[in-house]
Protein backbone atom coordinates (compact mmCIF):
# COMPACT_ATOMS: atom_id res chain seq x y z
CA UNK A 1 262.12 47.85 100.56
CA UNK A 2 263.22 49.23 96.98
CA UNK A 3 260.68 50.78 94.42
CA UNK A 4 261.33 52.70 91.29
CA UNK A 5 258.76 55.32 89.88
CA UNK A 6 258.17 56.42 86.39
CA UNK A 7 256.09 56.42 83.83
CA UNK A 8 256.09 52.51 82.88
CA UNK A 9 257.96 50.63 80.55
CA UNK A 10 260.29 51.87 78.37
CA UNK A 11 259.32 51.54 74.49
CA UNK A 12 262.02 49.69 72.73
CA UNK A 13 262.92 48.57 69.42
CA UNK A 14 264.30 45.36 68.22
CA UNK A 15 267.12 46.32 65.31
CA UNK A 16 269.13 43.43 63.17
CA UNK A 17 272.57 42.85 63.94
CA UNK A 18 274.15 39.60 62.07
CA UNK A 19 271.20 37.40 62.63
CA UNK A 20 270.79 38.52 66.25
CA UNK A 21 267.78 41.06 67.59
CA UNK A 22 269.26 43.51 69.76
CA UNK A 23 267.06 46.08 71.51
CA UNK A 24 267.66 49.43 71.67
CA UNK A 25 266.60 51.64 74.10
CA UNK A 26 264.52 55.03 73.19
CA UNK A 27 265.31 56.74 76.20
CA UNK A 28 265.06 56.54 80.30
CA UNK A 29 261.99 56.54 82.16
CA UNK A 30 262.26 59.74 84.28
CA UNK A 31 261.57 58.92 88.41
CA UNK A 32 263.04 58.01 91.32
CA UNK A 33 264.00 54.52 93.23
CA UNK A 34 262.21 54.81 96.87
CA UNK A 35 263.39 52.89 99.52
CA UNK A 36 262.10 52.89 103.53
CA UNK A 37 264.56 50.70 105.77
CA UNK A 38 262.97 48.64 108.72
CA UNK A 39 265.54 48.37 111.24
CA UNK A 40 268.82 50.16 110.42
CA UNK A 41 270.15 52.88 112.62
CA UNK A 42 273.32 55.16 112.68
CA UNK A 43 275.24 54.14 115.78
CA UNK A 44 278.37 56.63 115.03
CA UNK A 45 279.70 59.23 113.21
CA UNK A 46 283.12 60.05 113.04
CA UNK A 47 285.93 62.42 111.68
CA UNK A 48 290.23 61.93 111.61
CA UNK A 49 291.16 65.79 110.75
CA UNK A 50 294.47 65.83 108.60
CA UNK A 51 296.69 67.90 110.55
CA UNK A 52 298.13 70.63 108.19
CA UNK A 53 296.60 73.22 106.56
CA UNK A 54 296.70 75.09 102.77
CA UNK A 55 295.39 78.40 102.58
CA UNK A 56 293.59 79.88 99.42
CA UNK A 57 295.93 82.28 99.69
CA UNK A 58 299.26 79.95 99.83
CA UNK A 59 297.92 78.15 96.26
CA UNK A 60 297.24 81.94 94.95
CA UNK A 61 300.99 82.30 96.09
CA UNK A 62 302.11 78.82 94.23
CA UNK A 63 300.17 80.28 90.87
CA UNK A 64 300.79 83.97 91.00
CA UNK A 65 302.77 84.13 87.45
CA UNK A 66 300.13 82.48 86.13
CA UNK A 67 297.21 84.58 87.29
CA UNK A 68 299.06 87.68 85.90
CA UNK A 69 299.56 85.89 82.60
CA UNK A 70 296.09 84.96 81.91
CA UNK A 71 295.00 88.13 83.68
CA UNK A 72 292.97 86.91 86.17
CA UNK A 73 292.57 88.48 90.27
CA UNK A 74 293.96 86.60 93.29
CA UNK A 75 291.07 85.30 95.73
CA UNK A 76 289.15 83.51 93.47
CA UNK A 77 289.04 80.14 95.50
CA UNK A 78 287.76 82.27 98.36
CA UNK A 79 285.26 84.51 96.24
CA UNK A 80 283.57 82.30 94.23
CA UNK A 81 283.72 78.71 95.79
CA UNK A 82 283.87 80.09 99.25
CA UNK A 83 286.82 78.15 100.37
CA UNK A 84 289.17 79.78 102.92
CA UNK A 85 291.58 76.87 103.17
CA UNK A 86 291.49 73.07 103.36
CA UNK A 87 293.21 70.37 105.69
CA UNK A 88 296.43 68.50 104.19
CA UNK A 89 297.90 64.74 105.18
CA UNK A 90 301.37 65.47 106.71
CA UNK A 91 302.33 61.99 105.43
CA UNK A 92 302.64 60.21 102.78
CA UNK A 93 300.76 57.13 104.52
CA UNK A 94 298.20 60.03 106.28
CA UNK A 95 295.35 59.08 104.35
CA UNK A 96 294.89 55.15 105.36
CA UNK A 97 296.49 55.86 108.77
CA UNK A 98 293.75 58.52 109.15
CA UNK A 99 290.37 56.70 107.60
CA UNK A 100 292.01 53.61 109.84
CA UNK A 101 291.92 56.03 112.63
CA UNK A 102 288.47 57.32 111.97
CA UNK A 103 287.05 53.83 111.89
CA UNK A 104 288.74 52.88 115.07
CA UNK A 105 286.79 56.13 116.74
CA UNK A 106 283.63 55.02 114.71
CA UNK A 107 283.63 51.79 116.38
CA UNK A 108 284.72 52.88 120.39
CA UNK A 109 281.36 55.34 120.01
CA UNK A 110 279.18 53.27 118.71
CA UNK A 111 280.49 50.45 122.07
CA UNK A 112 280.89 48.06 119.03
CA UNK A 113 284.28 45.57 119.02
CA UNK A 114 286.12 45.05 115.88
CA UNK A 115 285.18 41.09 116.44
CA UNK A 116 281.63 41.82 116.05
CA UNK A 117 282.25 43.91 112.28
CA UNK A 118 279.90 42.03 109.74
CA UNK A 119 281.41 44.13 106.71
CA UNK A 120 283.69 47.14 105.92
CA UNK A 121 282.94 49.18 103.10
CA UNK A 122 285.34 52.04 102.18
CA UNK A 123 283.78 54.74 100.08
CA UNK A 124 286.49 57.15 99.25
CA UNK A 125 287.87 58.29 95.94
CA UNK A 126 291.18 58.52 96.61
CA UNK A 127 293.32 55.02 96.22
CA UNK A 128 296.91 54.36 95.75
CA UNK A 129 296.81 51.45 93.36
CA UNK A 130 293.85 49.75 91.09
CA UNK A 131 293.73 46.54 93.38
CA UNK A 132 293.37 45.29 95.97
CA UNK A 133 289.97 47.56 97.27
CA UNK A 134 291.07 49.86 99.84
CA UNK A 135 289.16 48.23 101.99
CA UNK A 136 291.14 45.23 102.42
CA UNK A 137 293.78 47.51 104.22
CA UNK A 138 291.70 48.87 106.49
CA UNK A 139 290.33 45.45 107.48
CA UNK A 140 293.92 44.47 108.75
CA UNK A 141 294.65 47.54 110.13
CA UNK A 142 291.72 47.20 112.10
CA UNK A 143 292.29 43.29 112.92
CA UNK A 144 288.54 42.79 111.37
CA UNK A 145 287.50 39.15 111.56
CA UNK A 146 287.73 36.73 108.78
CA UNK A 147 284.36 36.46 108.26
CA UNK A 148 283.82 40.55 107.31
CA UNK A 149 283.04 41.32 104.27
CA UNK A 150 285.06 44.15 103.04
CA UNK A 151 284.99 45.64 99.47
CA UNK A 152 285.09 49.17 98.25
CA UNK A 153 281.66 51.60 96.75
CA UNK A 154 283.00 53.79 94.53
CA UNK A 155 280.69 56.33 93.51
CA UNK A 156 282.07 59.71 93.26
CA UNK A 157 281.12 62.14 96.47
CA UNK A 158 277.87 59.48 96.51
CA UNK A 159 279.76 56.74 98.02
CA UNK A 160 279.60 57.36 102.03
CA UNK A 161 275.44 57.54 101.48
CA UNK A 162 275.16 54.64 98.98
CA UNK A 163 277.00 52.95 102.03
CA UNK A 164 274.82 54.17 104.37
CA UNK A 165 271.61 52.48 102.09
CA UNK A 166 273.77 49.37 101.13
CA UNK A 167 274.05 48.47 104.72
CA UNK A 168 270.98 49.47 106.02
CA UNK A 169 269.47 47.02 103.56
CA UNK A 170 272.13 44.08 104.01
CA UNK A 171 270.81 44.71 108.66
CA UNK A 172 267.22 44.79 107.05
CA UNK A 173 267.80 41.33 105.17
CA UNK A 174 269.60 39.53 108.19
CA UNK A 175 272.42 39.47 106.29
CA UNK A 176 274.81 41.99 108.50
CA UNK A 177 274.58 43.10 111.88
CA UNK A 178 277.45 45.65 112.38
CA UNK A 179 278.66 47.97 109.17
CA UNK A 180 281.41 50.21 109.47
CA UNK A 181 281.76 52.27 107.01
CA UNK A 182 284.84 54.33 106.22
CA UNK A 183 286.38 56.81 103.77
CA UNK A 184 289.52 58.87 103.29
CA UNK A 185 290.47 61.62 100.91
CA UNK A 186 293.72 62.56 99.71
CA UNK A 187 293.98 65.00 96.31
CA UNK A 188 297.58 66.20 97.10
CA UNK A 189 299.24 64.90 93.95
CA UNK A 190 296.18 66.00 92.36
CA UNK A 191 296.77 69.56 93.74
CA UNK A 192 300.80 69.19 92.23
CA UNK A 193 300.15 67.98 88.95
CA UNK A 194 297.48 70.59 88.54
CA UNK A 195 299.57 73.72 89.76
CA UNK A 196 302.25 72.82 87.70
CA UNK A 197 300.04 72.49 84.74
CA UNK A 198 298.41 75.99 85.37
CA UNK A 199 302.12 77.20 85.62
CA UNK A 200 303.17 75.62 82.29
CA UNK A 201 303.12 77.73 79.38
CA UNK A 202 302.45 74.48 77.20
CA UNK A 203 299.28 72.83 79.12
CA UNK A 204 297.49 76.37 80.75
CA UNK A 205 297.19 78.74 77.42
CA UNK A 206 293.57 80.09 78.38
CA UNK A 207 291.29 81.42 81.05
CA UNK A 208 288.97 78.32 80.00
CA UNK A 209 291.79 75.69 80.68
CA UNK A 210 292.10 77.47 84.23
CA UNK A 211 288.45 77.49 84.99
CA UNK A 212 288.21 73.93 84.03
CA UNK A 213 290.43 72.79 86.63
CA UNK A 214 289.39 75.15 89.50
CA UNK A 215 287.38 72.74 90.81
CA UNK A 216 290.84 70.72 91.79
CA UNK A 217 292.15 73.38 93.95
CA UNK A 218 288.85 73.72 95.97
CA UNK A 219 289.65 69.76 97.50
CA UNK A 220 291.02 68.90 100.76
CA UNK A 221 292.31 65.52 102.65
CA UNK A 222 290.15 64.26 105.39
CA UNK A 223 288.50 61.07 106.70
CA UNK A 224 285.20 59.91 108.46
CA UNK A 225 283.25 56.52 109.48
CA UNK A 226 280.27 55.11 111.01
CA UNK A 227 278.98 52.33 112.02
CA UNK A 228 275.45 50.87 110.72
CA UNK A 229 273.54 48.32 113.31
CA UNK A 230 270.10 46.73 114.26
CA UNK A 231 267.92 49.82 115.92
CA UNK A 232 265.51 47.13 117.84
CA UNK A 233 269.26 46.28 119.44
CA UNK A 234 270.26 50.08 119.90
CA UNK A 235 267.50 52.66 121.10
CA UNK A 236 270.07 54.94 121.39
CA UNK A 237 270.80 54.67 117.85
CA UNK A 238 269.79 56.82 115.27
CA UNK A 239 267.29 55.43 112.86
CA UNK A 240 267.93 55.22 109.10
CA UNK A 241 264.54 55.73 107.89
CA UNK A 242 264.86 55.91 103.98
CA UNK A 243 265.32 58.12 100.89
CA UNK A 244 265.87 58.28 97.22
CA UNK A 245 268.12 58.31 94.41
CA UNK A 246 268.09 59.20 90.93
CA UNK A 247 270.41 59.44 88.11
CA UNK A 248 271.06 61.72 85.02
CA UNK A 249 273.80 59.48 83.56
CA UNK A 250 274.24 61.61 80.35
CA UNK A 251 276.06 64.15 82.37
CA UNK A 252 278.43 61.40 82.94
CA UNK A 253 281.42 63.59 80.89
CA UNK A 254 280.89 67.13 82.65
CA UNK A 255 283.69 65.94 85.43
CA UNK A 256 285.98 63.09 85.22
CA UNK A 257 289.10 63.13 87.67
CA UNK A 258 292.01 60.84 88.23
CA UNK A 259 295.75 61.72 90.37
CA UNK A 260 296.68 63.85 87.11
CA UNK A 261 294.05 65.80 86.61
CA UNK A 262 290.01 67.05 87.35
CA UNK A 263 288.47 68.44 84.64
CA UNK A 264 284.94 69.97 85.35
CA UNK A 265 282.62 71.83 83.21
CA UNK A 266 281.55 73.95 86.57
CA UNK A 267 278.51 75.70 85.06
CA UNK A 268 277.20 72.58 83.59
CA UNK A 269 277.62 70.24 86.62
CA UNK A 270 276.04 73.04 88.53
CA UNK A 271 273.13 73.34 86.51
CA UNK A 272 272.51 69.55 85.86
CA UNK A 273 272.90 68.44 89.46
CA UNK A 274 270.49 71.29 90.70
CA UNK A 275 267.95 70.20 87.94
CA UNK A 276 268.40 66.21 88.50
CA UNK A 277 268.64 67.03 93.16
CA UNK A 278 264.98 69.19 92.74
CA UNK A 279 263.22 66.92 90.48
CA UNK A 280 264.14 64.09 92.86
CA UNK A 281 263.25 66.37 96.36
CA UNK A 282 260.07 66.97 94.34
CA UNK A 283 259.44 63.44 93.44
CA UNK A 284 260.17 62.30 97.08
CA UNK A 285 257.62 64.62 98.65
CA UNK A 286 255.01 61.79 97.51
CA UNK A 287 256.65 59.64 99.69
CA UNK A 288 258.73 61.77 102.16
CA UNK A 289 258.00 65.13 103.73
CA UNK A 290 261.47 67.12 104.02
CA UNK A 291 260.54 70.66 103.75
CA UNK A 292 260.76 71.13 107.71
CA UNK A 293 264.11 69.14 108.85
CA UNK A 294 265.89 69.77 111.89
CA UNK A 295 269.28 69.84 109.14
CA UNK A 296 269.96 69.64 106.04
CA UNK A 297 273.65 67.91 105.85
CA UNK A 298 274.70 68.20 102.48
CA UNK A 299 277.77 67.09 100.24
CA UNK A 300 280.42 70.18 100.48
CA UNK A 301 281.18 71.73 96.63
CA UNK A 302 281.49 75.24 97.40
CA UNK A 303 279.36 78.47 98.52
CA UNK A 304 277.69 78.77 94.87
CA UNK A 305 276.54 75.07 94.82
CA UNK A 306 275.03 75.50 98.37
CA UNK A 307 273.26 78.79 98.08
CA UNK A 308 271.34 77.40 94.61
CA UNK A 309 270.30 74.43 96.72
CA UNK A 310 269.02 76.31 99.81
CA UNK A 311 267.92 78.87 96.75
CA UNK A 312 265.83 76.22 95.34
CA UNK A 313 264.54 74.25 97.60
CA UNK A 314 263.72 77.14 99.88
CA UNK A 315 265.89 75.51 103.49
CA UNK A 316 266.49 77.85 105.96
CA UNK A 317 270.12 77.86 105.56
CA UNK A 318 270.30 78.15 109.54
CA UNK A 319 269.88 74.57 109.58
CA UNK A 320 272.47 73.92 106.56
CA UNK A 321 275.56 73.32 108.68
CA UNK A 322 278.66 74.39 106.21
CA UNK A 323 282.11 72.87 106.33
CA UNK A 324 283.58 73.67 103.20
CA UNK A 325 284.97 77.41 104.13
CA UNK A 326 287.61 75.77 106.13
CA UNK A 327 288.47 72.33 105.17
CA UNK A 328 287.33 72.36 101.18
CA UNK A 329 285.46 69.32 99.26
CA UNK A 330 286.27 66.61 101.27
CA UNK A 331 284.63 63.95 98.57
CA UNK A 332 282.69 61.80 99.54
CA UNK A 333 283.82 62.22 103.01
CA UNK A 334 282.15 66.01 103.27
CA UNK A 335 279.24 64.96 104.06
CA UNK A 336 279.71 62.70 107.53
CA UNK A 337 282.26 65.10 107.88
CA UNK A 338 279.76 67.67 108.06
CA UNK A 339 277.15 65.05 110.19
CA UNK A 340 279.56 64.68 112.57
CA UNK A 341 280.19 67.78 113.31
CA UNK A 342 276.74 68.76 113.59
CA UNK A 343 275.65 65.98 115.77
CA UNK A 344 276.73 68.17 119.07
CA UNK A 345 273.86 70.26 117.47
CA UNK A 346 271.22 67.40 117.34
CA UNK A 347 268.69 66.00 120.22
CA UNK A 348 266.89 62.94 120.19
CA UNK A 349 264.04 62.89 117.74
CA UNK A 350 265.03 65.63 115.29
CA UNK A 351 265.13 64.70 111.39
CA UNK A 352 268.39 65.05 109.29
CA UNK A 353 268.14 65.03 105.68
CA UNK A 354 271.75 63.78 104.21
CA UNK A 355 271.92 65.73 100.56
CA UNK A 356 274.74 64.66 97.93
CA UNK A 357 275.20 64.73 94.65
CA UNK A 358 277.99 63.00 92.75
CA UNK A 359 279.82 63.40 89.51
CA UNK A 360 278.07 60.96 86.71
CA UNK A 361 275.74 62.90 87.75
CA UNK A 362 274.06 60.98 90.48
CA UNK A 363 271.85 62.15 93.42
CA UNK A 364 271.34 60.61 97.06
CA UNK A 365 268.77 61.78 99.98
CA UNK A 366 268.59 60.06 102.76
CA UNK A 367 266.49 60.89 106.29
CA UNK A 368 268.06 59.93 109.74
CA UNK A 369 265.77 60.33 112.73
CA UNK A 370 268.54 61.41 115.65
């Protein structure tokens, strides 16, 4: 069940445009879209490590003439984001082979055969080519049946929750019964092309050109799945119970990313996605009470992004479980990541609350009662 809050309809105008009436919009309705799911539950969680590791200190190493030209200190990656080091593909297939082999782990723990898959959704940013979806690979690697869907959700570090909703929904409507869901990150040639850039005279002249591609050097490759199914069919399962999302689309330019380059106004995307995450957790509490979870899983940015949230909201941060010291921003595969690590920590019956927010800017929150 889907709702959307505001303040009512939005006042519009009706301008001339060669004989035609076009409508123009004034502005968005601030508010969130609720929705409560019926019978969805988690039935796994899983994570495919990539097996190398890249220390803060070995890509303050690769940049060291540059730091001393622009005058900047080594250990920023590990001072202000927090980041100790990050995992690394040792292959240049590592990425599908691992979100192939995170899926195959998603589906032995959830007791679920690949001939029973309803639909495969990948959610990761990373992609070698335009088309076909990413998925598509994954569904033969897997030897998915013919009749599973499989596309891809592409939503910046959003796309493993939207998932999550998506098929929760789809097992709600009688229209899936099992949904894996997979996603695997891989920002090595985004790592290259930025170090050399920060190394070239020609594309680095400023401290503000470096700090606008920091961001970049904070990722790491990883993968994770799950698996989505009927709860009345698995009391084991974990039960999906609903959330929220809410957009504030005219950040949409404060980070844009492709293999060449991320470019991220870090002070803005801070400040807009803590403004947009409270007034949605603020919102929700007409519909939701979250301000006494068992955890708080969030998406991984960095130590700053986490401390404002815990800041703001006022979490104990003893129940925000942290990943991103070790293996970086994982995209949008931090944050099962993170759930998957943290379900040795979980019994039966406590509340998660899943946190993200994704470039665009977009925010997600979604409960799961373990």
């Amino acid at each position: 069940m889907l709702t959307a809050s505001g303040t009512g309809p939005r006042p519009l105008s009706t301008v001339g445009f060669a004989g035609i009436g076009l409508l123009r919009d004034t502005g968005p309705v601030p508010g969130n879209a609720t929705f409560r799911h019926r019978n969805a539950a988690l039935l796994s969680v899983t994570e495919a490590q990539a097996p190398l590791q890249l220390t803060s200190k070995d890509i303050d190493s690769k940049l060291a003439d540059a730091l001393k030209r622009l005058k900047l200190p080594r250990g920023l990656l590990q001072r202000v984001a927090g980041v100790k080091t990050r995992r690394i593909w040792a292959e240049d297939d590592g990425n599908r082979r691992g979100t192939v082999e995170a899926g195959r782990r998603a589906l032995q723990q959830a007791g679920i055969g690949a001939e029973d898959v309803s639909m495969v959704i990948n959610t990761s940013v990373s992609r070698e080519h335009l088309e076909p979806s990413v998925a598509v690979g994954v569904h033969s690697d897997l030897g998915l049946p013919t009749s599973a869907m499989n596309f891809d959700i592409t939503n910046a570090c959003l796309g493993f929750v939207n998932a999550m909703t998506l098929a929760s929904s789809m097992i709600d409507a009688g229209q899936a019964k099992y949904v894996l869901i997979v996603g695997g990150e891989d920002p090595r040639k985004l790592h290259a092309a930025t170090i050399d850039r920060i190394n070239s005279l020609e594309t680095m002249p400023s401290r503000e050109d470096f700090m606008r591609e920091f961001a970049s050097l904070t990722l790491g490759c990883g993968a994770a799945a799950g698996v989505v199914g009927p709860a009345d069919a698995h009391p084991e399962g974990h039960r999906i119970v609903g959330g929220v999302v809410r957009a504030a689309s005219q950040h949409h330019n404060l980070c844009v990313g492709s293999n060449e380059g991320m470019y991220t106004d870090s002070r803005g995307l801070l400040e807009g996605g803590l403004e947009l995450v409270m007034e949605a957790w603020t919102e929700a509490q007409e519909e939701f009470d979250w301000r006494d979870m068992d955890s708080y899983v969030t998406h991984q940015v960095s130590s700053l992004h986490t401390s404002a949230i815990i800041k703001a909201a006022t979490l104990d941060k003893r129940r925000v479980p942290v990943t991103y010291p070790e293996l970086g921003n994982v995209g949008p595969a931090s944050l099962p990541i993170t759930l998957a690590r943290e379900s040795g920590n979980l019994s039966s019956g406590d509340r998660v609350l899943c946190l993200g927010v994704g470039s665009g800017i977009n925010t997600a929150l979604l409960e799961i009662e373990w």
